[in-house]
N, C-alpha and C. Protein backbone atom coordinates (compact mmCIF):
# COMPACT_ATOMS: atom_id res chain seq x y z
N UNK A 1 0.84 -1.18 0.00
CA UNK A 1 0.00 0.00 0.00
C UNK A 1 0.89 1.24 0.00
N UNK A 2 0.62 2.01 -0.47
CA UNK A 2 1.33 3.46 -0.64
C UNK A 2 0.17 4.40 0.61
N UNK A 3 1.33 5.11 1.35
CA UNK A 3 1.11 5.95 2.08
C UNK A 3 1.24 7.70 1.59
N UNK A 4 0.51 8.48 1.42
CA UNK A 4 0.25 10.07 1.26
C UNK A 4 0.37 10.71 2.26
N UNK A 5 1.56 11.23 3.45
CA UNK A 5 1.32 12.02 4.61
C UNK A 5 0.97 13.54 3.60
N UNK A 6 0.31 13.83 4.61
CA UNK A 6 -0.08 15.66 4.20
C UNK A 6 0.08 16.53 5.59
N UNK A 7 0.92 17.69 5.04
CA UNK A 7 0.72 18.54 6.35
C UNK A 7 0.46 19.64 6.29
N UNK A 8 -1.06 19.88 6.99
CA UNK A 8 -2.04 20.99 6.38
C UNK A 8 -1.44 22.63 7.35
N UNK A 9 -1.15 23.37 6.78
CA UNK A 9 -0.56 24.89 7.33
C UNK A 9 -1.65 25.26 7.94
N UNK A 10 -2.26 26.85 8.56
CA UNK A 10 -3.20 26.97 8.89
C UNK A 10 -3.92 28.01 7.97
N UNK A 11 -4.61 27.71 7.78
CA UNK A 11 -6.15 28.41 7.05
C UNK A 11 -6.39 30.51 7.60
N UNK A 12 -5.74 30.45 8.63
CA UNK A 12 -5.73 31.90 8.75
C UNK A 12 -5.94 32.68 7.53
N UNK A 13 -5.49 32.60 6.42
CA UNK A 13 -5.88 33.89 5.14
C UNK A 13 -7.65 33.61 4.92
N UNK A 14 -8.05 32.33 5.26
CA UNK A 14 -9.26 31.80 4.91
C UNK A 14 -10.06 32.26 5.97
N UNK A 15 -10.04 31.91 6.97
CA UNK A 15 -10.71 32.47 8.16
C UNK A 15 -10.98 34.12 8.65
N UNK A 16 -9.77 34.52 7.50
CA UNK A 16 -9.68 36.29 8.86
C UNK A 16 -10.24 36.47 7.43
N UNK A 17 -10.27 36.35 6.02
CA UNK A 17 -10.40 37.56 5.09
C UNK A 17 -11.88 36.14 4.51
N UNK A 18 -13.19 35.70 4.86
CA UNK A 18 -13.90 35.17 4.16
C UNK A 18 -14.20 35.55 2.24
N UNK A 19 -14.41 34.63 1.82
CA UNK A 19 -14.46 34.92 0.55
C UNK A 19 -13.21 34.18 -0.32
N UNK A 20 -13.61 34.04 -1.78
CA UNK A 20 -13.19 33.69 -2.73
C UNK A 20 -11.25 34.37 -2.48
N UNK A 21 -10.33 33.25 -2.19
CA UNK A 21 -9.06 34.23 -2.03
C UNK A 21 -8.06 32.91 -2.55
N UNK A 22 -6.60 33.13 -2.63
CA UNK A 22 -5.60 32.40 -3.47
C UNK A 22 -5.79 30.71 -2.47
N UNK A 23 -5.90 31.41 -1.28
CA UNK A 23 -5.89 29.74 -0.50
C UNK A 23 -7.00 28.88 -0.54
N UNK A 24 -8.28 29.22 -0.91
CA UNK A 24 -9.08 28.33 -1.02
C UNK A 24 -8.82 27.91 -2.67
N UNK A 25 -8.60 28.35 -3.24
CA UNK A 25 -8.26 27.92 -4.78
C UNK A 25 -6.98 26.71 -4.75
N UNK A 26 -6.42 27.32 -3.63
CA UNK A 26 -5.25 26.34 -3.59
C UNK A 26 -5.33 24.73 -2.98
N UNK A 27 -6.63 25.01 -2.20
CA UNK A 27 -7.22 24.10 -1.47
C UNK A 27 -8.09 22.79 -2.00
N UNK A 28 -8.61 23.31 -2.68
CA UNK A 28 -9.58 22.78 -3.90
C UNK A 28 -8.64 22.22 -4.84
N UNK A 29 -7.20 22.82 -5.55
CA UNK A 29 -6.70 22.11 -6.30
C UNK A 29 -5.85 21.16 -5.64
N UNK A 30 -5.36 21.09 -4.02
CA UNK A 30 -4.92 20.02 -3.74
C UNK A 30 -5.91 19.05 -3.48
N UNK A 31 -7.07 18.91 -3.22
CA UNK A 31 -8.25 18.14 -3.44
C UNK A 31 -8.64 17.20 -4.64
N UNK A 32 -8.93 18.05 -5.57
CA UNK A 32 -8.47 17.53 -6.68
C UNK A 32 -7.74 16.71 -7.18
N UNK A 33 -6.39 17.22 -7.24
CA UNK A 33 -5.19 15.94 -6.86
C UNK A 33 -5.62 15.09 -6.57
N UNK A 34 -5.84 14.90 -5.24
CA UNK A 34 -6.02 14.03 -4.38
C UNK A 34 -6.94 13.07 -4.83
N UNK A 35 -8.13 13.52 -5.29
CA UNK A 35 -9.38 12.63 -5.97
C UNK A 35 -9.26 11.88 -7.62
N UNK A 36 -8.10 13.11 -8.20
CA UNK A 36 -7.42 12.41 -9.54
C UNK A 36 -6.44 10.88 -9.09
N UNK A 37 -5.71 11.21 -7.91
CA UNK A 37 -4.50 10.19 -7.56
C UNK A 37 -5.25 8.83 -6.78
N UNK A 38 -6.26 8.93 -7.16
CA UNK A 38 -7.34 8.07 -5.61
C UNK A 38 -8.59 7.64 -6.62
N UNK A 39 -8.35 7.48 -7.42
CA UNK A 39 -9.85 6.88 -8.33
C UNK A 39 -9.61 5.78 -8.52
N UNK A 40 -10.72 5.26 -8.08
CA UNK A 40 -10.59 3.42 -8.31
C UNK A 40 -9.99 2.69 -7.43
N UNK A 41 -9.45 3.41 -5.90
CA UNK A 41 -8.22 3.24 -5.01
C UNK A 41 -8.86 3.25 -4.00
N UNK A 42 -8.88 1.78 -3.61
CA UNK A 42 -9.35 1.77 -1.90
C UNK A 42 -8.19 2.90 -1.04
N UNK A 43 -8.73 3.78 -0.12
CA UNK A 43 -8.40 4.52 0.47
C UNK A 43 -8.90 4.68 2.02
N UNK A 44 -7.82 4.65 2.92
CA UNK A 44 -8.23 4.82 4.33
C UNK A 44 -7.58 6.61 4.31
N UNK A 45 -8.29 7.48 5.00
CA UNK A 45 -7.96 8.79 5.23
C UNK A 45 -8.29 8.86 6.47
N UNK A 46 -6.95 9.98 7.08
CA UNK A 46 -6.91 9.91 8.34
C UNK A 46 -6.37 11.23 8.84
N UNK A 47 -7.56 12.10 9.80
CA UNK A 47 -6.79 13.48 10.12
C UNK A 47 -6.67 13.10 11.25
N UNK A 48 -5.32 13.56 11.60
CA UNK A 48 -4.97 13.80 12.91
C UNK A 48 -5.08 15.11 13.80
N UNK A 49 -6.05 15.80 14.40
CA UNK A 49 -5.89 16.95 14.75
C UNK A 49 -6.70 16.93 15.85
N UNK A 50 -6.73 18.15 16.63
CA UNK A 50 -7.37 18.81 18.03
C UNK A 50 -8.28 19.58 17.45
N UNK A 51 -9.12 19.69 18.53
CA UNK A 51 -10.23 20.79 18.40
C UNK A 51 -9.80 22.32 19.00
N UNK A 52 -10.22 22.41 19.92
CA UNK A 52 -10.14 23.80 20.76
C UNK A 52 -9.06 23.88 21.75
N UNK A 53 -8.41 25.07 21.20
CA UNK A 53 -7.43 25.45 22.73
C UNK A 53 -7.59 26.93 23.65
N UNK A 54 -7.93 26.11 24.55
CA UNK A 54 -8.77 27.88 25.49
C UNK A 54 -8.09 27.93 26.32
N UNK A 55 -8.21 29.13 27.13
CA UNK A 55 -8.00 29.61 28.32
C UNK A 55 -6.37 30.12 28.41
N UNK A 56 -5.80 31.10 29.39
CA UNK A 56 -4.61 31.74 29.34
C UNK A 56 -3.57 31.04 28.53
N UNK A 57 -3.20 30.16 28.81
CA UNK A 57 -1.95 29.45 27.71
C UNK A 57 -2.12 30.03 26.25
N UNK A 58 -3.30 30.04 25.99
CA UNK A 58 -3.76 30.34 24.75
C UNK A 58 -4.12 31.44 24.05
N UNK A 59 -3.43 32.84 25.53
CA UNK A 59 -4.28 33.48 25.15
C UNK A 59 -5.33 34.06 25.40
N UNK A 60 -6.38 33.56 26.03
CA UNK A 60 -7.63 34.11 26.86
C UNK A 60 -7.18 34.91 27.98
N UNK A 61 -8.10 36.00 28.42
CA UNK A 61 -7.30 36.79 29.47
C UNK A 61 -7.37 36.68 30.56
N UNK A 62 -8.63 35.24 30.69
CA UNK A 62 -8.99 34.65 32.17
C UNK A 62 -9.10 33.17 32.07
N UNK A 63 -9.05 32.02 33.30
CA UNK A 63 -8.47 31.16 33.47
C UNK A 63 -10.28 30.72 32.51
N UNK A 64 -10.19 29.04 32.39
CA UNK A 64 -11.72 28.63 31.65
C UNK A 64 -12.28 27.74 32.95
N UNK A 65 -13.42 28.14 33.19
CA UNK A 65 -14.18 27.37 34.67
C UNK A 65 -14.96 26.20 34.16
N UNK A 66 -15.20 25.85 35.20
CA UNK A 66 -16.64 24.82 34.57
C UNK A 66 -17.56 24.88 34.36
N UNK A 67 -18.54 26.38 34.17
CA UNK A 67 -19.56 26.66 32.94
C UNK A 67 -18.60 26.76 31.00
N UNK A 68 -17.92 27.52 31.70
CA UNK A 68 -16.93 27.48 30.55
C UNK A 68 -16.59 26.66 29.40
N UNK A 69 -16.27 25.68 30.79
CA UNK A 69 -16.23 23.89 29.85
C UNK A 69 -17.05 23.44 29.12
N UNK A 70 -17.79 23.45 29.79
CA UNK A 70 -19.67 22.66 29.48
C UNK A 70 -19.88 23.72 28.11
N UNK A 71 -20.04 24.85 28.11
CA UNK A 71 -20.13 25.52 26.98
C UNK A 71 -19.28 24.95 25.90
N UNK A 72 -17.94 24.90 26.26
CA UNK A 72 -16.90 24.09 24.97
C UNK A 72 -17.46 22.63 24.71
N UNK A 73 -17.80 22.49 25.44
CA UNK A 73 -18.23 21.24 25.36
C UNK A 73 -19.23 21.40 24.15
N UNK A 74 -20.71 22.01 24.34
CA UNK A 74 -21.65 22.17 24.00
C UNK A 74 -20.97 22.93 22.49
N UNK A 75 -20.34 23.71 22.26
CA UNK A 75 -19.83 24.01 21.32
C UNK A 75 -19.26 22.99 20.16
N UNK A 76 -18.49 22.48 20.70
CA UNK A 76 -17.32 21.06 20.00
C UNK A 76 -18.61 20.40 19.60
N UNK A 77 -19.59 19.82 20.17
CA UNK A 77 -20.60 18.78 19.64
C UNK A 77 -20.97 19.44 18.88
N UNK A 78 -21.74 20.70 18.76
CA UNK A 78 -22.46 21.08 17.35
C UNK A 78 -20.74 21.27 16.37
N UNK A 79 -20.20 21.28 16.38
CA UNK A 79 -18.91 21.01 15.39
C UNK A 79 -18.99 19.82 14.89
N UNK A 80 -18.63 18.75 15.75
CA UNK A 80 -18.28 17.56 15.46
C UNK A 80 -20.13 16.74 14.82
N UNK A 81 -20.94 17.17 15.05
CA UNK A 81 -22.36 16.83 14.38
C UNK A 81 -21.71 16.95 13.29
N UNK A 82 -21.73 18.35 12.58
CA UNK A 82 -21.43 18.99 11.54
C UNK A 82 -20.08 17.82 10.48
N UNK A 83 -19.51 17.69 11.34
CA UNK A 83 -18.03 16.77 10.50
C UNK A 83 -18.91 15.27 10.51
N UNK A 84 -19.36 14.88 11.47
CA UNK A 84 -20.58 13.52 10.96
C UNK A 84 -21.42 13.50 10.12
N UNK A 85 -21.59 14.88 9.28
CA UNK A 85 -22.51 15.05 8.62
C UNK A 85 -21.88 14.97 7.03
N UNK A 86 -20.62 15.02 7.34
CA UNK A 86 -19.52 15.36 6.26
C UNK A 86 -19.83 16.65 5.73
N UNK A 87 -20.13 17.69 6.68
CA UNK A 87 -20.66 19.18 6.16
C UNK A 87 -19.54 19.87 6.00
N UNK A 88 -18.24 19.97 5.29
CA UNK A 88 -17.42 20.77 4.95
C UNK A 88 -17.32 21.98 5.11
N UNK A 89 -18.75 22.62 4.66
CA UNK A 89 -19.11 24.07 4.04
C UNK A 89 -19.46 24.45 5.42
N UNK A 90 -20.22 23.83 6.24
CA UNK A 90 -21.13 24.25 7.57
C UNK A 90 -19.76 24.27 8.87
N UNK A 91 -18.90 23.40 8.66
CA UNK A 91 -17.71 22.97 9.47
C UNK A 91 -16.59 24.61 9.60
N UNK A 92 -16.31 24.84 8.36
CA UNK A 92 -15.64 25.72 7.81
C UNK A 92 -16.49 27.38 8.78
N UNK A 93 -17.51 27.06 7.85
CA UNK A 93 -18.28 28.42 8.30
C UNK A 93 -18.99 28.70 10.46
N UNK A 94 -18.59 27.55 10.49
CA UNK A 94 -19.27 27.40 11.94
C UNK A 94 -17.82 28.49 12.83
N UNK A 95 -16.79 27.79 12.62
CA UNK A 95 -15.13 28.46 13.04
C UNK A 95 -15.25 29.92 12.61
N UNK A 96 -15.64 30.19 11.39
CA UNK A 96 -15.00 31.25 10.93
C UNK A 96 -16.55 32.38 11.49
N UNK A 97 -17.57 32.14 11.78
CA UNK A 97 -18.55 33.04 12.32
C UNK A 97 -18.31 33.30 14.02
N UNK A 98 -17.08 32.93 14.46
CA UNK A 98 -16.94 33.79 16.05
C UNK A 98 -15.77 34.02 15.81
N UNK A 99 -14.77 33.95 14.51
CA UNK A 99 -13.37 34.56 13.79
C UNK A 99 -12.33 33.20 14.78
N UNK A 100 -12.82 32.12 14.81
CA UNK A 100 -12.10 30.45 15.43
C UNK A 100 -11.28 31.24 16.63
N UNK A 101 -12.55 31.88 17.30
CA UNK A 101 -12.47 32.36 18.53
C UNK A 101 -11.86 31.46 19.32
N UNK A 102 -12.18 30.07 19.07
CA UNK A 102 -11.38 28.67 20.22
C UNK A 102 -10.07 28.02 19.49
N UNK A 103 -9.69 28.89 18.82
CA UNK A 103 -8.42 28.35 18.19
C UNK A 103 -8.27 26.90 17.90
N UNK A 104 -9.40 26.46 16.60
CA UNK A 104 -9.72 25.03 16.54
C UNK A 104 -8.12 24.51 15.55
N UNK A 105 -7.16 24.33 16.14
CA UNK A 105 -5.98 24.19 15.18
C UNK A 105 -6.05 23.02 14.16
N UNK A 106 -7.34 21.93 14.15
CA UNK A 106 -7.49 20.80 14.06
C UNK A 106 -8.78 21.28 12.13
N UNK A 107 -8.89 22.82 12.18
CA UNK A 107 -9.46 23.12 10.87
C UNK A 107 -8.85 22.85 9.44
N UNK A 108 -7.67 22.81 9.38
CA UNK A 108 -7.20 22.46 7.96
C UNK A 108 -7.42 20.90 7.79
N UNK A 109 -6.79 20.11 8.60
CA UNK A 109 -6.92 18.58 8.44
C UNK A 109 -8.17 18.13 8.03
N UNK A 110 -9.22 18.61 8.93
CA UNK A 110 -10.80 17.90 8.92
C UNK A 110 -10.87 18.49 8.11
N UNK A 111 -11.14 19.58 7.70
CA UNK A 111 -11.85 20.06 6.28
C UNK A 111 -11.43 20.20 5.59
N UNK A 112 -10.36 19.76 4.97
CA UNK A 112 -9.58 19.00 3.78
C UNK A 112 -9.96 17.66 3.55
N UNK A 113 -9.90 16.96 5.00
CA UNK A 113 -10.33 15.29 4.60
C UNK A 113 -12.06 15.67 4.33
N UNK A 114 -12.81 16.19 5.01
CA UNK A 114 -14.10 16.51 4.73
C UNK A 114 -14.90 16.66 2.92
N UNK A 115 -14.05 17.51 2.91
CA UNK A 115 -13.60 17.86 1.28
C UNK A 115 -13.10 16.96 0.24
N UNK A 116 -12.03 15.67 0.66
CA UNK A 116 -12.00 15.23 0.04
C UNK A 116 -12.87 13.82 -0.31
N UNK A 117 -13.50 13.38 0.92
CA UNK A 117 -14.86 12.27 1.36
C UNK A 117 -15.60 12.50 0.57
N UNK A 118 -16.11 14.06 0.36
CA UNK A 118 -17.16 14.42 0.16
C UNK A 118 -18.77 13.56 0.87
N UNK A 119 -19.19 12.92 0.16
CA UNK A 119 -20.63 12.59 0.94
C UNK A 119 -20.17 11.46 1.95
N UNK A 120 -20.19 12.03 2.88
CA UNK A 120 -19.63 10.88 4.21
C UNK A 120 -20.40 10.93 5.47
N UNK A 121 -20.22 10.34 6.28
CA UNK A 121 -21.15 10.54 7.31
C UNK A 121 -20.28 9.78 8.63
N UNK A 122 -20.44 10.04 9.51
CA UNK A 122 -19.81 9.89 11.02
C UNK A 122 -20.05 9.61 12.31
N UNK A 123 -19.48 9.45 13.16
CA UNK A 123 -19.81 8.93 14.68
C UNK A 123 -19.00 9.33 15.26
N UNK A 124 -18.99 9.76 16.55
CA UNK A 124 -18.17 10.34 17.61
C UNK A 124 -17.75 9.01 18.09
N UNK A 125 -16.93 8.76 18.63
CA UNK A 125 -16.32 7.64 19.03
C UNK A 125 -15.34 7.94 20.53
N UNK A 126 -15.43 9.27 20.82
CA UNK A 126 -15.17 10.14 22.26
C UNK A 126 -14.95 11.45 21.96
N UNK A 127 -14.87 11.86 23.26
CA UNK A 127 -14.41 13.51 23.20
C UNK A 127 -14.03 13.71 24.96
N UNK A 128 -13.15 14.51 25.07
CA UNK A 128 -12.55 15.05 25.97
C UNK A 128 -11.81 16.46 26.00
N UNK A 129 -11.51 16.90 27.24
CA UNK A 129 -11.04 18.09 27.17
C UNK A 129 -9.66 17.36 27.75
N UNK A 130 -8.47 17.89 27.31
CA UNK A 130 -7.37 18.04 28.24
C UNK A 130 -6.55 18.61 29.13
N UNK A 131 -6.04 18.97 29.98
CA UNK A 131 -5.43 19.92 31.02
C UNK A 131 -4.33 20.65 29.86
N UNK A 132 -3.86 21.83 29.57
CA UNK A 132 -2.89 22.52 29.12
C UNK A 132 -1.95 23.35 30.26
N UNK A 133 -2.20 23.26 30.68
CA UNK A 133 -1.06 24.10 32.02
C UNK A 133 -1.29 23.40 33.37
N UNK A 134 -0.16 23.71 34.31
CA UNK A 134 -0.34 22.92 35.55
C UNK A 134 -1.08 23.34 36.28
N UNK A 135 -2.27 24.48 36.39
CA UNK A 135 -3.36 25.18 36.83
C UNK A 135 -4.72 24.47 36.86
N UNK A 136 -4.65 24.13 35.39
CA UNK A 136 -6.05 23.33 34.75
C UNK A 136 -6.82 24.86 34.69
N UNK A 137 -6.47 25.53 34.22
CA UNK A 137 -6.72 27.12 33.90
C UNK A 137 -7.34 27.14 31.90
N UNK A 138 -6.47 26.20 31.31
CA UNK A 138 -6.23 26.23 30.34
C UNK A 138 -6.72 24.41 29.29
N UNK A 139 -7.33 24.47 28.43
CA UNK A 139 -7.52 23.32 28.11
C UNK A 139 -7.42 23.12 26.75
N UNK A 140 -7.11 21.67 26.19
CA UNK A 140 -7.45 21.50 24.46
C UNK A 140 -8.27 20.30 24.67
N UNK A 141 -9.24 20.98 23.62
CA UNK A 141 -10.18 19.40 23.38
C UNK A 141 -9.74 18.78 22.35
N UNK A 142 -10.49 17.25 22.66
CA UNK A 142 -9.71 16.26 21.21
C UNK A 142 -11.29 15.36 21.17
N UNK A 143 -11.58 14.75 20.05
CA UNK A 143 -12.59 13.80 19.96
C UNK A 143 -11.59 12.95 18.71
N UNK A 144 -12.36 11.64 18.81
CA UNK A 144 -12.41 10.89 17.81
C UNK A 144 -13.97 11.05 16.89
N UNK A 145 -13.66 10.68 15.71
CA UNK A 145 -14.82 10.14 14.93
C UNK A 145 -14.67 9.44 13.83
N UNK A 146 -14.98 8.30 13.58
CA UNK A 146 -14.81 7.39 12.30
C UNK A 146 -16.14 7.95 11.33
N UNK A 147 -15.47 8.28 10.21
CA UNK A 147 -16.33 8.48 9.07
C UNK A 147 -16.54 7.33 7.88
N UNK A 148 -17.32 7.31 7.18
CA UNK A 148 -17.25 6.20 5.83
C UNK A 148 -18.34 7.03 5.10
């Protein structure tokens, strides 16, 4: 089997300036590729990435509590619905309508593989938050989800 690593930069020109710009063009034609090099080709695809990184480490100007959480929490699920849905377009636009206020660093991977699935559909398979500083002031979330 032949292996394809990819390592997706971050989407910042995409996120801060919405609209038709050189990186989504660029995005689409590595897609492309990807669907030219992959026809007829059993394929396992696999992003590796995080969701949200909050609280001072990150940046925030106050520590994240446990309404806080529960909100990220409540947040990440309507995300991760959205990537079970194989919603690319809704995934993309969900980040970029509070300007990826939670610093989802885990946006290029998924919605590239999202993009390249196209009609796919998904299951959460976990989710958690993790400690980022020795405070527990600060957190990154991670989920799994198997798509087909």
């Amino acid at each position: 089997c032949s292996f394809v690593p990819i390592l997706c930069a971050s989407m910042g020109p995409l996120t801060d300036n919405p609209g038709p710009t050189t990186g989504s063009i660029l995005v689409t034609k590595a897609i492309e590729a990807l669907h030219t090099a992959t026809k007829g080709r059993r394929v396992l695809a696999i992003a590796a990435a995080d969701l949200a990184h909050v609280g001072p480490a990150f940046g925030d100007p106050l520590p994240f509590n446990e309404p806080q959480k529960a909100r990220l929490a409540s947040e990440d699920a309507g995300l991760l619905d959205l990537v079970c849905q194989g919603d690319a377009s809704g995934f993309l636009a969900s980040i970029m309508a509070d300007g990826d206020r939670r610093r989802v660093c885990g946006l290029p991977p998924i919605y590239a593989l999202l993009q390249f699935l196209e009609h796919c559909h998904g299951a959460v398979t976990g989710y958690t938050q993790c400690p980022a500083d020795s405070g527990g002031t600060s957190f990154v979330s991670i989920a799994g989800v198997l798509i087909w």
